[in-house]
C-alpha atoms as a PDB file:
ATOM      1  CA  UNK A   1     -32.736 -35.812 -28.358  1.00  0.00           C
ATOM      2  CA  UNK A   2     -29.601 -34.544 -30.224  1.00  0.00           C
ATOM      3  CA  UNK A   3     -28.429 -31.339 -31.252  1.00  0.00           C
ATOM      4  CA  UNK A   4     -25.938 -30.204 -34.029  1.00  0.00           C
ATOM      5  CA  UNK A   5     -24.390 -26.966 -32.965  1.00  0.00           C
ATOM      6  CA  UNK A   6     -21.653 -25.446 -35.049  1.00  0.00           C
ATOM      7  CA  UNK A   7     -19.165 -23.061 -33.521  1.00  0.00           C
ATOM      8  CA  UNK A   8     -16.748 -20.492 -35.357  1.00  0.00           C
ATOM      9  CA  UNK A   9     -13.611 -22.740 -36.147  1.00  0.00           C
ATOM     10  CA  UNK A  10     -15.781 -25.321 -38.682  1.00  0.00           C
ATOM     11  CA  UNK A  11     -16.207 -27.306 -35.389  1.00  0.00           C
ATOM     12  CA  UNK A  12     -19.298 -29.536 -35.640  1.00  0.00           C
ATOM     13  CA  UNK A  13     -20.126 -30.737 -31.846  1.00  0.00           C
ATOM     14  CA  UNK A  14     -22.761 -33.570 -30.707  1.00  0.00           C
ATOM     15  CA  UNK A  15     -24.241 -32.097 -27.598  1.00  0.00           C
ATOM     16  CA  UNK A  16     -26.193 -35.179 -25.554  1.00  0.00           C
ATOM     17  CA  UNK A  17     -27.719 -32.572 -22.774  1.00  0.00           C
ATOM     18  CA  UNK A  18     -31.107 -32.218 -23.629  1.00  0.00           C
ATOM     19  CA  UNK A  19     -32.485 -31.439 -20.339  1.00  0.00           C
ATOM     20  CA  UNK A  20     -30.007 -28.732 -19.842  1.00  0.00           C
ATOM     21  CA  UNK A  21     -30.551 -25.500 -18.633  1.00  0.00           C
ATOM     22  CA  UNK A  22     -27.419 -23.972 -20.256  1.00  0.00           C
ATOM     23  CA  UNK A  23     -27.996 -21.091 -22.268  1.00  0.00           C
ATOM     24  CA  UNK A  24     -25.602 -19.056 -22.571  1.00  0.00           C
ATOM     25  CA  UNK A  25     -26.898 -14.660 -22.855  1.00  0.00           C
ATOM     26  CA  UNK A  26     -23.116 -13.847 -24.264  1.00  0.00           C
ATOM     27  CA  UNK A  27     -20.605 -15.526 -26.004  1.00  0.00           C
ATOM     28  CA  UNK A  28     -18.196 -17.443 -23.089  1.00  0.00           C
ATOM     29  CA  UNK A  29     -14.787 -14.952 -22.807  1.00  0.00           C
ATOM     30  CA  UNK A  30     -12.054 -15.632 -20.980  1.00  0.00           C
ATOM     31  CA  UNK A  31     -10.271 -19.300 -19.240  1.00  0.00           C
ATOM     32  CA  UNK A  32     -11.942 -21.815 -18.134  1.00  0.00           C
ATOM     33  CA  UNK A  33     -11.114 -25.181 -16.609  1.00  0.00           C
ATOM     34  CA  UNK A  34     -12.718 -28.576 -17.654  1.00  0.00           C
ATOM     35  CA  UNK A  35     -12.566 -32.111 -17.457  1.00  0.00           C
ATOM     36  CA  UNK A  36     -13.093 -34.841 -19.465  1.00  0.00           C
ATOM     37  CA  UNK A  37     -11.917 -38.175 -21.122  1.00  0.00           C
ATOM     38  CA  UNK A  38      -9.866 -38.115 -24.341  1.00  0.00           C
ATOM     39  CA  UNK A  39     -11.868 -39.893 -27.302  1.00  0.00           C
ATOM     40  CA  UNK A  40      -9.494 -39.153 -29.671  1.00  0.00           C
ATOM     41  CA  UNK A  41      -5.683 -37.551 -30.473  1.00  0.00           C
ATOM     42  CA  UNK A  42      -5.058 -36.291 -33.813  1.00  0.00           C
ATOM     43  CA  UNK A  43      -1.230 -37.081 -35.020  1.00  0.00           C
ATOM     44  CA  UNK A  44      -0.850 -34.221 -37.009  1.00  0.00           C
ATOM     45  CA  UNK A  45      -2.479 -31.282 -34.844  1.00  0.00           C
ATOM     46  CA  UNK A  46      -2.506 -32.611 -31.360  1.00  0.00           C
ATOM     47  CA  UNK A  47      -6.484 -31.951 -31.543  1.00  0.00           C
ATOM     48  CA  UNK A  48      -8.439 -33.694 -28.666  1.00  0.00           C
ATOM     49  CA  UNK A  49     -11.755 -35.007 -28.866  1.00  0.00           C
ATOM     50  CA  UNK A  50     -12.991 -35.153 -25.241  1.00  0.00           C
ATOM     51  CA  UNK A  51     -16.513 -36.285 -23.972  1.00  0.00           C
ATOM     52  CA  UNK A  52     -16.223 -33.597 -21.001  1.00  0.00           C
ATOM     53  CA  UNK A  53     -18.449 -32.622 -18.127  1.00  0.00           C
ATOM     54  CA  UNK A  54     -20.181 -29.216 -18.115  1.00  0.00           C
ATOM     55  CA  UNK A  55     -17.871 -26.553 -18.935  1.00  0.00           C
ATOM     56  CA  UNK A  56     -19.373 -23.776 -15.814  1.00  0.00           C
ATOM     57  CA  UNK A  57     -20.052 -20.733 -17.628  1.00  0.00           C
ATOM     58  CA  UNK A  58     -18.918 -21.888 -21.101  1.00  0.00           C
ATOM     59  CA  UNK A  59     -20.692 -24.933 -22.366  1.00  0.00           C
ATOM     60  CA  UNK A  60     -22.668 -27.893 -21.038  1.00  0.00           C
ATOM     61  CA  UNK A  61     -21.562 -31.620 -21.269  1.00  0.00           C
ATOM     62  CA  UNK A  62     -20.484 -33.236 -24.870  1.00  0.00           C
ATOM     63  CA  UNK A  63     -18.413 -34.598 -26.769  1.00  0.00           C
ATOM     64  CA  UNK A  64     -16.277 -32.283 -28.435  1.00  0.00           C
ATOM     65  CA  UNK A  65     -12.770 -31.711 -30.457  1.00  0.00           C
ATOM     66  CA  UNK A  66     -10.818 -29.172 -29.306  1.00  0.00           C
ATOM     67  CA  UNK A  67      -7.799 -27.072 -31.008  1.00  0.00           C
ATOM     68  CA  UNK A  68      -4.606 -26.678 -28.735  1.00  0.00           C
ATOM     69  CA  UNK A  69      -2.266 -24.680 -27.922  1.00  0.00           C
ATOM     70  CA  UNK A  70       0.768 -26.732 -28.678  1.00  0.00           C
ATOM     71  CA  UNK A  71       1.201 -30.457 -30.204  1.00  0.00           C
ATOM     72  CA  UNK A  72       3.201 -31.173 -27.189  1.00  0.00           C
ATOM     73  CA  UNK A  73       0.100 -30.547 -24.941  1.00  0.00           C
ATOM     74  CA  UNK A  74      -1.277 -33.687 -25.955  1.00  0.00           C
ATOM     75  CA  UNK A  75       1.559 -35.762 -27.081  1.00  0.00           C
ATOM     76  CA  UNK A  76       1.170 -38.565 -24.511  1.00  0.00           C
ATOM     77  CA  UNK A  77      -2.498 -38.316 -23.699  1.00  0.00           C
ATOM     78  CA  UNK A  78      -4.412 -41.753 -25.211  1.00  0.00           C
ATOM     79  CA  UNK A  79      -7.941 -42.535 -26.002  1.00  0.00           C
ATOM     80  CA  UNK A  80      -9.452 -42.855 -22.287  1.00  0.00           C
ATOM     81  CA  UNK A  81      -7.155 -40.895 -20.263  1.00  0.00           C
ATOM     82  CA  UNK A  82      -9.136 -38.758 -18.193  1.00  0.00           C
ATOM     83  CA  UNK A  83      -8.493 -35.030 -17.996  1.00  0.00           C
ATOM     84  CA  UNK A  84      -8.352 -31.309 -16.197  1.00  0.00           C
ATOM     85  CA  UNK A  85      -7.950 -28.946 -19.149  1.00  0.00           C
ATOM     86  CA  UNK A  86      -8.276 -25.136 -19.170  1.00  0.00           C
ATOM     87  CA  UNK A  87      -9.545 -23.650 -22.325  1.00  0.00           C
ATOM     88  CA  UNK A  88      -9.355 -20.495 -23.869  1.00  0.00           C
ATOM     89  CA  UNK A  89     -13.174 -19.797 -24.292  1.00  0.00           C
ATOM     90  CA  UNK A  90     -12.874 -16.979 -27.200  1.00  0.00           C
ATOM     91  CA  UNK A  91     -10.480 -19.708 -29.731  1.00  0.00           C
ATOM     92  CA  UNK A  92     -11.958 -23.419 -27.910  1.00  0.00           C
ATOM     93  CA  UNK A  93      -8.690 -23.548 -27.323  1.00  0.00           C
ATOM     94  CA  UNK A  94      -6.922 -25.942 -24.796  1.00  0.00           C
ATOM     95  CA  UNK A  95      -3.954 -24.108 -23.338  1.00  0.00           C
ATOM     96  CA  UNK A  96      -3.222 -26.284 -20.561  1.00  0.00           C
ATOM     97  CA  UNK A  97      -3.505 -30.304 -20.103  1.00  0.00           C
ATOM     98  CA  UNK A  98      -3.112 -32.197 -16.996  1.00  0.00           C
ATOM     99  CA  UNK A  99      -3.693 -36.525 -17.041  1.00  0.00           C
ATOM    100  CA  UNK A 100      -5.695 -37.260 -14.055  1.00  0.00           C
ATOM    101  CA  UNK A 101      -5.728 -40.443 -14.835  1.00  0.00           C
ATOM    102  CA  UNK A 102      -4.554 -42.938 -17.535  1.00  0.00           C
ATOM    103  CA  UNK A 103      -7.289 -45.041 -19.235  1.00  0.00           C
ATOM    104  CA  UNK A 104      -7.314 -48.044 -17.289  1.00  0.00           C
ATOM    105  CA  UNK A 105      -8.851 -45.689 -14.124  1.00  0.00           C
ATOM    106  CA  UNK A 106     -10.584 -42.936 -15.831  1.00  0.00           C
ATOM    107  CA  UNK A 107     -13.705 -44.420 -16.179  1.00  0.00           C
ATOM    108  CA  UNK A 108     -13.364 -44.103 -11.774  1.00  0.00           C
ATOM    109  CA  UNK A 109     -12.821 -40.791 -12.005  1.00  0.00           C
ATOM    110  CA  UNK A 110     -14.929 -38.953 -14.058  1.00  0.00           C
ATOM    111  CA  UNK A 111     -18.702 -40.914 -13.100  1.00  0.00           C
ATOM    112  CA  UNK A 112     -21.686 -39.226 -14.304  1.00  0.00           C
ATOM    113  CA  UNK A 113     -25.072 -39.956 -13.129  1.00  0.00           C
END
């Protein structure tokens, strides 16, 4: 089962966790950190679409585009590059980027069950 969820922003997010247990009592404040695997790069805003793991304290697993900071944070990230992000909760904002891995070996990193 699927859920639309829209978030302040016009942000329209897929979330594939039915069986969660995630539910948040107050809207997530603060910096969190994440990973994930880059769907998608948008030229002109540096936007990432990620399909990221559970968010702890913010969000549960899905795939999801996120504003950033800076253009330049995701400037030489490519469609399955996996990811360690940290997010400014309060905007869904990524602030900070790192490439764990580059798409040819994300897909042995980040393994769900």
């Amino acid at each position: 089962m699927a859920a639309l969820v829209v978030v302040p922003g016009a942000f329209v997010l897929h979330m594939t966790a039915p069986d969660s247990a995630f539910e948040p009592d107050v809207e997530p404040v603060g910096i969190f950190r994440g990973v994930g695997v880059v769907k998608d790069v948008q030229a002109t805003t540096g936007a990432i679409t990620l399909d990221h793991d559970e968010i702890k304290g913010c969000m549960p697993a899905m795939e999801m585009m996120f504003r950033v900071q800076s253009p330049s944070l995701s400037a030489d990230l490519r469609p399955g590059d996996a990811i360690a992000f940290d997010l400014d909760a309060a905007r869904y904002t990524i602030i900070g980027v790192r490439r764990v891995a580059p798409a040819a070996a994300a897909s042995e990193v980040i393994a769900r069950p």
